[in-house]
C-alpha atoms as a PDB file:
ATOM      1  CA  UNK A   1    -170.838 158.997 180.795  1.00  0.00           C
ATOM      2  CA  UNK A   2    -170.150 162.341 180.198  1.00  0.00           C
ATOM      3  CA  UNK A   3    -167.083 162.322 182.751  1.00  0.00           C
ATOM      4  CA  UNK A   4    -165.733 159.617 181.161  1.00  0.00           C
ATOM      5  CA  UNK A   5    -166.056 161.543 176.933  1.00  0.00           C
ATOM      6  CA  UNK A   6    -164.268 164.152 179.007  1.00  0.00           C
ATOM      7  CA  UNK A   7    -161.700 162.698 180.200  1.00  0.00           C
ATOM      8  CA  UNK A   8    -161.354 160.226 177.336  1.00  0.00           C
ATOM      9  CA  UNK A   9    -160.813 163.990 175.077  1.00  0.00           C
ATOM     10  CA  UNK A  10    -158.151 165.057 177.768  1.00  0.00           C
ATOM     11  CA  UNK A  11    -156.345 161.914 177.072  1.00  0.00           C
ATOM     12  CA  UNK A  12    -156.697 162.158 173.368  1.00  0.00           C
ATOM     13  CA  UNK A  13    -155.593 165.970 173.276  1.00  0.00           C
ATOM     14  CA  UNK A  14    -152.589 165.246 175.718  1.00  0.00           C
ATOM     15  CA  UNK A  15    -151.508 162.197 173.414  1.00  0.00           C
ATOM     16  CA  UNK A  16    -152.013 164.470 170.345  1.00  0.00           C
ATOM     17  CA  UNK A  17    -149.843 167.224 171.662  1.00  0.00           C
ATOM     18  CA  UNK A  18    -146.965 164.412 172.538  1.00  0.00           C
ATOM     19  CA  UNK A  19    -147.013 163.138 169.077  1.00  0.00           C
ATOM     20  CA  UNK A  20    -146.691 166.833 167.137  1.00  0.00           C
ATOM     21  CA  UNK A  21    -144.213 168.269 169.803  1.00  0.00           C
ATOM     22  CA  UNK A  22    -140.119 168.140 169.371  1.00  0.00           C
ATOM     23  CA  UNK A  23    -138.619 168.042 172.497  1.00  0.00           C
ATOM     24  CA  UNK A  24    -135.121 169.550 172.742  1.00  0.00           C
ATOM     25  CA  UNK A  25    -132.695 168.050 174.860  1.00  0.00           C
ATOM     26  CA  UNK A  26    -131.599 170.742 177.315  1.00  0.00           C
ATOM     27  CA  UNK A  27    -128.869 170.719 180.202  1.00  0.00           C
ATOM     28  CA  UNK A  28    -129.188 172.935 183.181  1.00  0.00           C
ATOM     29  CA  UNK A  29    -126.472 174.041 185.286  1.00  0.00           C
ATOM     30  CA  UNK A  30    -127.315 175.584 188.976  1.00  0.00           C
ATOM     31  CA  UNK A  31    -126.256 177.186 192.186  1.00  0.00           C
ATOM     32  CA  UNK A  32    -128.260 178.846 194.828  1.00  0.00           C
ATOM     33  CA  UNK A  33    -128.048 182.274 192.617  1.00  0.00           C
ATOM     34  CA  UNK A  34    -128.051 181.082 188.743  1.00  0.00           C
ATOM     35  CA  UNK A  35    -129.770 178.211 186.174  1.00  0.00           C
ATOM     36  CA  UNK A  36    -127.871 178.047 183.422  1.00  0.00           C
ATOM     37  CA  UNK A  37    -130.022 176.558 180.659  1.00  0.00           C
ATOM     38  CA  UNK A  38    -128.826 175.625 177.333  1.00  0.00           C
ATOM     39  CA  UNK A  39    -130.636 173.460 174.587  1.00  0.00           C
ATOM     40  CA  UNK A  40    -129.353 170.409 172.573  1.00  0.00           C
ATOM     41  CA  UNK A  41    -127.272 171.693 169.539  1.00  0.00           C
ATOM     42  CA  UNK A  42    -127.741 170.560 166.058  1.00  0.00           C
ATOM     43  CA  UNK A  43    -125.056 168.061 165.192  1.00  0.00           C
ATOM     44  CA  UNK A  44    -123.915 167.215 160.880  1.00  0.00           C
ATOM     45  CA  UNK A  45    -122.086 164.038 160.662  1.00  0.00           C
ATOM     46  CA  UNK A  46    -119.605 164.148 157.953  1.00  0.00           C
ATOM     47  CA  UNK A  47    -118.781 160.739 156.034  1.00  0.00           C
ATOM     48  CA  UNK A  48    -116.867 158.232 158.478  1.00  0.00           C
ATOM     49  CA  UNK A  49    -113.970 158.121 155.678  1.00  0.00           C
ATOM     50  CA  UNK A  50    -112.098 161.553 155.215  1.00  0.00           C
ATOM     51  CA  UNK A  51    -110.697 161.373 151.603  1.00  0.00           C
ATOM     52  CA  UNK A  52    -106.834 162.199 151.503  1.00  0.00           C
ATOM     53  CA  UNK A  53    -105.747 165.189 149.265  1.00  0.00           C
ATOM     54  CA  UNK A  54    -102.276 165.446 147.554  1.00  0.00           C
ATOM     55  CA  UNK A  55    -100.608 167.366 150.512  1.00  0.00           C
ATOM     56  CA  UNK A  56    -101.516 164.113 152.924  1.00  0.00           C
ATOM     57  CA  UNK A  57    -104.356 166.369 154.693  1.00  0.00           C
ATOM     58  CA  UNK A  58    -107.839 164.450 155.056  1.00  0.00           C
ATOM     59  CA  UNK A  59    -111.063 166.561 154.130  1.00  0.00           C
ATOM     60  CA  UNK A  60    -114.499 165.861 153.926  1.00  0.00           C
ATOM     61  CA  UNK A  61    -116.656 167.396 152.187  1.00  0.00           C
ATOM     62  CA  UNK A  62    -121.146 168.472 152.289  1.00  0.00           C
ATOM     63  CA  UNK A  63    -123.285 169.695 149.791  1.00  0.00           C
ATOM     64  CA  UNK A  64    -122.713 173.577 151.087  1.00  0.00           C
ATOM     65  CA  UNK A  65    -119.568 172.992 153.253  1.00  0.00           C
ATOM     66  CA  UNK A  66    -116.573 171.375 153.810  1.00  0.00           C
ATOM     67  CA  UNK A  67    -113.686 170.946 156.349  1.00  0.00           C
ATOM     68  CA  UNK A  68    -109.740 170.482 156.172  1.00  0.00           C
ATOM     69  CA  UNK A  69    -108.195 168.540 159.067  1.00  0.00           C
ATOM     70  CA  UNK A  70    -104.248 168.101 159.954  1.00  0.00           C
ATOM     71  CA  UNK A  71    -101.776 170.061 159.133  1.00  0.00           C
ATOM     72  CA  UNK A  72     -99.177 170.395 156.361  1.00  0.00           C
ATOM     73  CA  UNK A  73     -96.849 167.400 156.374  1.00  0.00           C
ATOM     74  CA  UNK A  74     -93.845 169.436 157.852  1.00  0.00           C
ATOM     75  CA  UNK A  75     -91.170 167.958 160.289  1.00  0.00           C
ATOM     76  CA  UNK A  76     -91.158 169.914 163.013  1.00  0.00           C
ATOM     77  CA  UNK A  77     -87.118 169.887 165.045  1.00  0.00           C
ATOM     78  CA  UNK A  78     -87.460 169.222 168.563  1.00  0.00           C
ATOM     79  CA  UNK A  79     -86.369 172.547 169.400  1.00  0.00           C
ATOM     80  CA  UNK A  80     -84.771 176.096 167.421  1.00  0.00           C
ATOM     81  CA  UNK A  81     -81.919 178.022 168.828  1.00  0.00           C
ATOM     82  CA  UNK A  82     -81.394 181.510 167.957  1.00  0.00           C
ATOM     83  CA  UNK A  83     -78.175 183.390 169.001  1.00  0.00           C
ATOM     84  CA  UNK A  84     -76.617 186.785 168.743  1.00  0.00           C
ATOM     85  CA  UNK A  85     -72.896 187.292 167.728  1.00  0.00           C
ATOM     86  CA  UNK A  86     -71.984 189.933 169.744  1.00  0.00           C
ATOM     87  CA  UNK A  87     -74.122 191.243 172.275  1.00  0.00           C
ATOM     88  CA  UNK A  88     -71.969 194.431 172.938  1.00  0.00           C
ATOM     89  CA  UNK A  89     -71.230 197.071 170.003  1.00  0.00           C
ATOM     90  CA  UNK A  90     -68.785 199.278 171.091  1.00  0.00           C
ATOM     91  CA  UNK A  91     -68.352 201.974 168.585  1.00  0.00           C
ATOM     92  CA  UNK A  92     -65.079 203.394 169.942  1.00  0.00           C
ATOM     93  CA  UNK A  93     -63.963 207.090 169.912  1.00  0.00           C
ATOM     94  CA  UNK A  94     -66.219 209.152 167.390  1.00  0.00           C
ATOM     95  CA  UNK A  95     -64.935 211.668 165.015  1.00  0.00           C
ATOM     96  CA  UNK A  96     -67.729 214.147 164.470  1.00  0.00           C
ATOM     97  CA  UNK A  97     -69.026 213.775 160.268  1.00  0.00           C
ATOM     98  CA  UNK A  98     -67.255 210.410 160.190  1.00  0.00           C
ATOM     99  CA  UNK A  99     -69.725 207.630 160.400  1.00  0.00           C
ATOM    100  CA  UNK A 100     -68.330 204.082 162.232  1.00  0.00           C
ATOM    101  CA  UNK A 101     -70.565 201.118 161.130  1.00  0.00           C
ATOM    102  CA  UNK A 102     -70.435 197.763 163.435  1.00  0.00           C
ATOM    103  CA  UNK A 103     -71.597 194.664 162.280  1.00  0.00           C
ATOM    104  CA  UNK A 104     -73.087 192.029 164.269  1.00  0.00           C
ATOM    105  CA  UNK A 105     -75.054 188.108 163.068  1.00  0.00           C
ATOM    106  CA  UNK A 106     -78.269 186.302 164.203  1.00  0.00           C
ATOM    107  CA  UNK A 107     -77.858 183.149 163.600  1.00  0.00           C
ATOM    108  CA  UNK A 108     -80.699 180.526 163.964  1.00  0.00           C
ATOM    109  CA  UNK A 109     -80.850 176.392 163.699  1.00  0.00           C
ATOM    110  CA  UNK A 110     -83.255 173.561 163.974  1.00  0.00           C
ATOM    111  CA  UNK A 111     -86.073 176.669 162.863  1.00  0.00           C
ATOM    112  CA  UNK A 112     -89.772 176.620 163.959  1.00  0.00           C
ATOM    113  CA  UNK A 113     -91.232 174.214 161.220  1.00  0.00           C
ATOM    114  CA  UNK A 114     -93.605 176.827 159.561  1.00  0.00           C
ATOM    115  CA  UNK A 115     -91.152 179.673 159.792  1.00  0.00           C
ATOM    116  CA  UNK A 116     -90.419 182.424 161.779  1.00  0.00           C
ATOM    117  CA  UNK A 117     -90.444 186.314 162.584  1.00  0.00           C
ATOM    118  CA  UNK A 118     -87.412 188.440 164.247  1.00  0.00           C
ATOM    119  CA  UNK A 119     -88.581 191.917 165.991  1.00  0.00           C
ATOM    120  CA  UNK A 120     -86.267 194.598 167.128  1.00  0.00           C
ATOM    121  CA  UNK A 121     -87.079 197.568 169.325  1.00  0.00           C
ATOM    122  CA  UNK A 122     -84.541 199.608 171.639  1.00  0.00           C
ATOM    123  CA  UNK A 123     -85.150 200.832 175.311  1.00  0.00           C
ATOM    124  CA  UNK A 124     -84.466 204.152 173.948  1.00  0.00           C
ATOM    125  CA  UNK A 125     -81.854 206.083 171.785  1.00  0.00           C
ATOM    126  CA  UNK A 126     -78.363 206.825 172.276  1.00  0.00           C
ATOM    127  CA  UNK A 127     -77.951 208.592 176.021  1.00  0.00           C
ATOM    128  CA  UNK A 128     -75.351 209.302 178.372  1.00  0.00           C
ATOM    129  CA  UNK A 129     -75.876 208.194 181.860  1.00  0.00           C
ATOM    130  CA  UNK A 130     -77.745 211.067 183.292  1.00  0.00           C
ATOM    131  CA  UNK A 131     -79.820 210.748 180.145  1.00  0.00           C
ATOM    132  CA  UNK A 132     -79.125 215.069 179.377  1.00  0.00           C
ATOM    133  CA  UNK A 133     -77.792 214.432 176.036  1.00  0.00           C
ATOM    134  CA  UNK A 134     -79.726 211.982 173.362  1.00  0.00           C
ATOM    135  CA  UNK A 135     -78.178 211.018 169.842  1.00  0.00           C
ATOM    136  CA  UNK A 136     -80.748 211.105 167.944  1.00  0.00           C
ATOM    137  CA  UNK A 137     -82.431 207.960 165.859  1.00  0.00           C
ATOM    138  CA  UNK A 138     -81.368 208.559 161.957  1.00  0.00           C
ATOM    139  CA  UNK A 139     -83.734 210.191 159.597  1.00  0.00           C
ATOM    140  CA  UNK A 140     -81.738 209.520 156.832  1.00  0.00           C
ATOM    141  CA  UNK A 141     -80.362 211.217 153.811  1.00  0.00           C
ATOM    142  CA  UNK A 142     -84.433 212.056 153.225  1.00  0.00           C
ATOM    143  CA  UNK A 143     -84.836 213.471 156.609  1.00  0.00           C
ATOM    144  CA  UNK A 144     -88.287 210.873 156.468  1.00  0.00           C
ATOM    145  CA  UNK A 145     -86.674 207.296 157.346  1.00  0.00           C
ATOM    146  CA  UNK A 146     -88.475 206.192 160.377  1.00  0.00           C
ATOM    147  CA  UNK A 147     -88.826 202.585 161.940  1.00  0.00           C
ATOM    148  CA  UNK A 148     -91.330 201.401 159.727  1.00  0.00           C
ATOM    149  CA  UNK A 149     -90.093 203.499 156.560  1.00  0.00           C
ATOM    150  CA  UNK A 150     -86.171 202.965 155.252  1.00  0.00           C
ATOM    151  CA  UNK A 151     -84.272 205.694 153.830  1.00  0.00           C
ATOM    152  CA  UNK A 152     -81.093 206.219 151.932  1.00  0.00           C
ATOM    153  CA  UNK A 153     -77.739 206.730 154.310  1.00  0.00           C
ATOM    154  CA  UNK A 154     -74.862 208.092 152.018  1.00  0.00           C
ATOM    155  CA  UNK A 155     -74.122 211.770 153.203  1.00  0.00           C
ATOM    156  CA  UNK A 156     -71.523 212.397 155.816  1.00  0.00           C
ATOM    157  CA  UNK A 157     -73.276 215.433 157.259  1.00  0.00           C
ATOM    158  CA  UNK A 158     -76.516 213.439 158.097  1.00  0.00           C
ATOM    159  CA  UNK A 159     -76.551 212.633 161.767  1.00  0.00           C
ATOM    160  CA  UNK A 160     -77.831 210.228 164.007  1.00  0.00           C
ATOM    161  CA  UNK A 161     -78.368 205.857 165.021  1.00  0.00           C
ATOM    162  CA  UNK A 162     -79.667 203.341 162.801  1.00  0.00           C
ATOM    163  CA  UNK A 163     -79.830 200.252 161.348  1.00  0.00           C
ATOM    164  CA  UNK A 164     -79.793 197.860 158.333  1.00  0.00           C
ATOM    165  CA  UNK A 165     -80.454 194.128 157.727  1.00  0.00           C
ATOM    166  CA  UNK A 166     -79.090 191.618 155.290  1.00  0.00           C
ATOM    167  CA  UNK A 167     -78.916 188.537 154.017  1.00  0.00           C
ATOM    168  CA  UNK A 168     -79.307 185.936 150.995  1.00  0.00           C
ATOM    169  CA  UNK A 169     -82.328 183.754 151.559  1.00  0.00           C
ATOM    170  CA  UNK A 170     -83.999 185.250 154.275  1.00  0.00           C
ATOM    171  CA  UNK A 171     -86.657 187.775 153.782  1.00  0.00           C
ATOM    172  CA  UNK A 172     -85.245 191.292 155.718  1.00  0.00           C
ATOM    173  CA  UNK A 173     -87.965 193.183 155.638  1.00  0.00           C
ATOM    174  CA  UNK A 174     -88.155 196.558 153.357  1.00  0.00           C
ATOM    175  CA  UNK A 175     -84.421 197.111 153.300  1.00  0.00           C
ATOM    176  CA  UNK A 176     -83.354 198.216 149.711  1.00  0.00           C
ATOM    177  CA  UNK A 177     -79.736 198.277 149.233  1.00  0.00           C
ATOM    178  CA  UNK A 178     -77.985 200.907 150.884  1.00  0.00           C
ATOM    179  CA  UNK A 179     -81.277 202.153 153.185  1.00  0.00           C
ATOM    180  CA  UNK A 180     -81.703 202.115 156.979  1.00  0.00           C
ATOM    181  CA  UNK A 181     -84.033 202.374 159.385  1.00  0.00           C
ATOM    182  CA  UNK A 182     -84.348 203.638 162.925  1.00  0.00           C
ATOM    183  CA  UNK A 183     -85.188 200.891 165.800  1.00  0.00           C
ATOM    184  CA  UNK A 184     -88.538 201.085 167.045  1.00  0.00           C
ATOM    185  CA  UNK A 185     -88.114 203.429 170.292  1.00  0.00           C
ATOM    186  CA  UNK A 186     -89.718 201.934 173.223  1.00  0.00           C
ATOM    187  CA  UNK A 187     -89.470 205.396 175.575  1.00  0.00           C
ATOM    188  CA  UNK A 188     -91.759 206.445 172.902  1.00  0.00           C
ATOM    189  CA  UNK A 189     -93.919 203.654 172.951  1.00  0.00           C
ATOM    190  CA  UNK A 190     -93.542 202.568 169.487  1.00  0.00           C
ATOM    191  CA  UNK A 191     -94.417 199.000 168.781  1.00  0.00           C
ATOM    192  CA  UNK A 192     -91.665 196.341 168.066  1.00  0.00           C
ATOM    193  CA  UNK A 193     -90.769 196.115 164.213  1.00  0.00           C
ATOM    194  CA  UNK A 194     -90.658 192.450 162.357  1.00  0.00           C
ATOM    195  CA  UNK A 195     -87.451 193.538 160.715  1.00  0.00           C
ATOM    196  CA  UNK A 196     -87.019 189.695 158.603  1.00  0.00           C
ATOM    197  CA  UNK A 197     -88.880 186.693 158.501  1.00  0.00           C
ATOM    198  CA  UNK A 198     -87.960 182.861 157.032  1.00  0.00           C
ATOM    199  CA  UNK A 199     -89.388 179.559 156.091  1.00  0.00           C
ATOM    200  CA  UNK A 200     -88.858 176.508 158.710  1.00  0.00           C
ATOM    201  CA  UNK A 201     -87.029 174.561 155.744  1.00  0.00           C
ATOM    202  CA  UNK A 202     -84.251 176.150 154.894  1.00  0.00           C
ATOM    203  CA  UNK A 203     -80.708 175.674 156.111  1.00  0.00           C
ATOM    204  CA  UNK A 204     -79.070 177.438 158.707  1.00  0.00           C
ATOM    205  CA  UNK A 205     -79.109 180.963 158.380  1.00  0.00           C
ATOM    206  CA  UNK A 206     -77.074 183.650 159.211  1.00  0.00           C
ATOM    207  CA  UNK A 207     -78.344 187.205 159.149  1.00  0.00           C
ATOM    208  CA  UNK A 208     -76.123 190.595 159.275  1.00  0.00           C
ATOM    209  CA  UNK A 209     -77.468 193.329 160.994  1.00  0.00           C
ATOM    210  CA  UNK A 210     -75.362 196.658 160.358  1.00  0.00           C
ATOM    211  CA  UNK A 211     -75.402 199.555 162.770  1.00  0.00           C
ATOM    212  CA  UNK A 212     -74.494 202.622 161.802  1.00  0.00           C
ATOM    213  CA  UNK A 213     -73.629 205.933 164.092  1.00  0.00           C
ATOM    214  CA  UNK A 214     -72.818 209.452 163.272  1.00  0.00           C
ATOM    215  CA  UNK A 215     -72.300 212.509 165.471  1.00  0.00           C
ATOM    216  CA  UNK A 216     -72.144 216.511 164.554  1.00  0.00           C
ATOM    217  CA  UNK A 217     -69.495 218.433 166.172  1.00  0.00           C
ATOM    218  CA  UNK A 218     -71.799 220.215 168.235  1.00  0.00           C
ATOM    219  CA  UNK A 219     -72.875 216.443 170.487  1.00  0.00           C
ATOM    220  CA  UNK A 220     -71.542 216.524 173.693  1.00  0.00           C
ATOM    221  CA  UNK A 221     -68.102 213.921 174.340  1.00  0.00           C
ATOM    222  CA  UNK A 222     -69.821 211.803 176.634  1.00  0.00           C
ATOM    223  CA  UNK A 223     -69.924 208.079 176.620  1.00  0.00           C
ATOM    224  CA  UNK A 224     -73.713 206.876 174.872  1.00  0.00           C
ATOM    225  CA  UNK A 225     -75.787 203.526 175.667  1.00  0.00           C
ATOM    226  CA  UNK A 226     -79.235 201.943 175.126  1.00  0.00           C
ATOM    227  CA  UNK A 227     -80.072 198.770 174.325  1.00  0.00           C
ATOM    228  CA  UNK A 228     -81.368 196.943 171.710  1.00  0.00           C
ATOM    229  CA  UNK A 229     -83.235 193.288 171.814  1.00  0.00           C
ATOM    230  CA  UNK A 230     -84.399 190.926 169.015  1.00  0.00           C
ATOM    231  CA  UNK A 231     -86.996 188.541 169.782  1.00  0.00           C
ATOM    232  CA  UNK A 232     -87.858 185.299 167.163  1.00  0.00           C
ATOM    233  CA  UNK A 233     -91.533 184.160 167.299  1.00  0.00           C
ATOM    234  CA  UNK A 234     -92.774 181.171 165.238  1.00  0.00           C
ATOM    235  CA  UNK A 235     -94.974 181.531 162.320  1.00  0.00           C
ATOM    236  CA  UNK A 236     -98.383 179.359 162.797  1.00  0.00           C
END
């Protein structure tokens, strides 16, 4: 009789312990050297009908949270082409304290629908072929104009390779009228510049980049390259 009180308060304790205990669902992954183990995670269900907002974007919304879905209502082109006018600037012969300025347009269609960014960077500056004699990257009228920091560019007698951007409509980054900058210099590992940046809705768009070069009479005659690449990435 005793026995069976025993085993009758086994049975009672085990069923007791099933009833107050939550089990957690748990998935185990294995190989002859690991168990991976992870438990069930807590799931919210949010309301089976998303209300619409004014931009067309459903959202749903909790007591202490809520969540956004979609994206803005944008058409998106099936693809964006980006092309450079010229893709050689030859400056011609060089009179020393006589700057030459080249022109040359990006021109971009059918954008990225949320916009866009255009970097610059060159390989290096201005260099004959031996690479024994550098023009220098233009510090402006300041002396402080940099890649990241334009500068003023009127005096004659201030020496060296840089750039401007322009255009109506499209954002050219930090470029007040009449400054330049230097191109990032990749021998120097500097880091690409966003020099302009645009919305996906606007027209075609045309932007003028101006180069500008001037040499001392003491640079060497020699014949000077590098080169200089733009890259567009879409804006997310």
């Amino acid at each position: 009789m005793k026995k069976a009180l025993n085993l009758l308060f086994l049975v009672f304790c085990l069923t007791f312990y099933l009833l107050t205990t939550k089990f957690t669902q748990a998935q185990n992954i294995s190989n002859d050297n690991y168990i991976i183990q992870t438990n069930e995670i807590e799931q919210s269900i949010f309301p089976q009908n998303p209300i619409e907002n004014d931009s067309g974007r459903f959202g749903t919304i909790k007591k202490d949270m809520g969540a956004l879905l979609g994206f803005d209502d944008i058409l998106a082109a099936n693809f964006f082409i980006f092309s450079i006018q010229n893709n050689i600037i030859d400056y011609g012969d060089i009179s020393p304290t006589d700057p030459v300025v080249r022109e040359s347009n990006l021109t971009l269609s059918s954008r990225p629908a949320h916009g866009f960014v255009i970097f610059a960077w060159e390989n290096h500056p201005l260099a004959d072929a031996p690479f024994e004699n550098l023009v220098p990257d233009a510090t402006c009228d300041s002396g402080a104009c940099s890649e990241k920091n334009p500068g003023t560019w009127s005096n004659n007698l201030t020496y060296g390779f840089g750039f401007r951007c322009e255009n109506e409509g499209v954002l050219c980054l930090n470029f007040p009228k009449d400054s330049f900058k230097q191109f990032a210099d990749e021998s120097k590992n500097e880091y690409p510049q966003a020099i302009l940046k645009g919305k996906g809705q606007e027209p075609d768009i045309k932007i003028k980049i101006i180069y500008k070069l001037n040499f001392s009479s003491s640079q060497p005659k020699q014949t000077y390259l590098n080169n200089v690449t733009f890259v567009v990435l879409p804006s997310l």
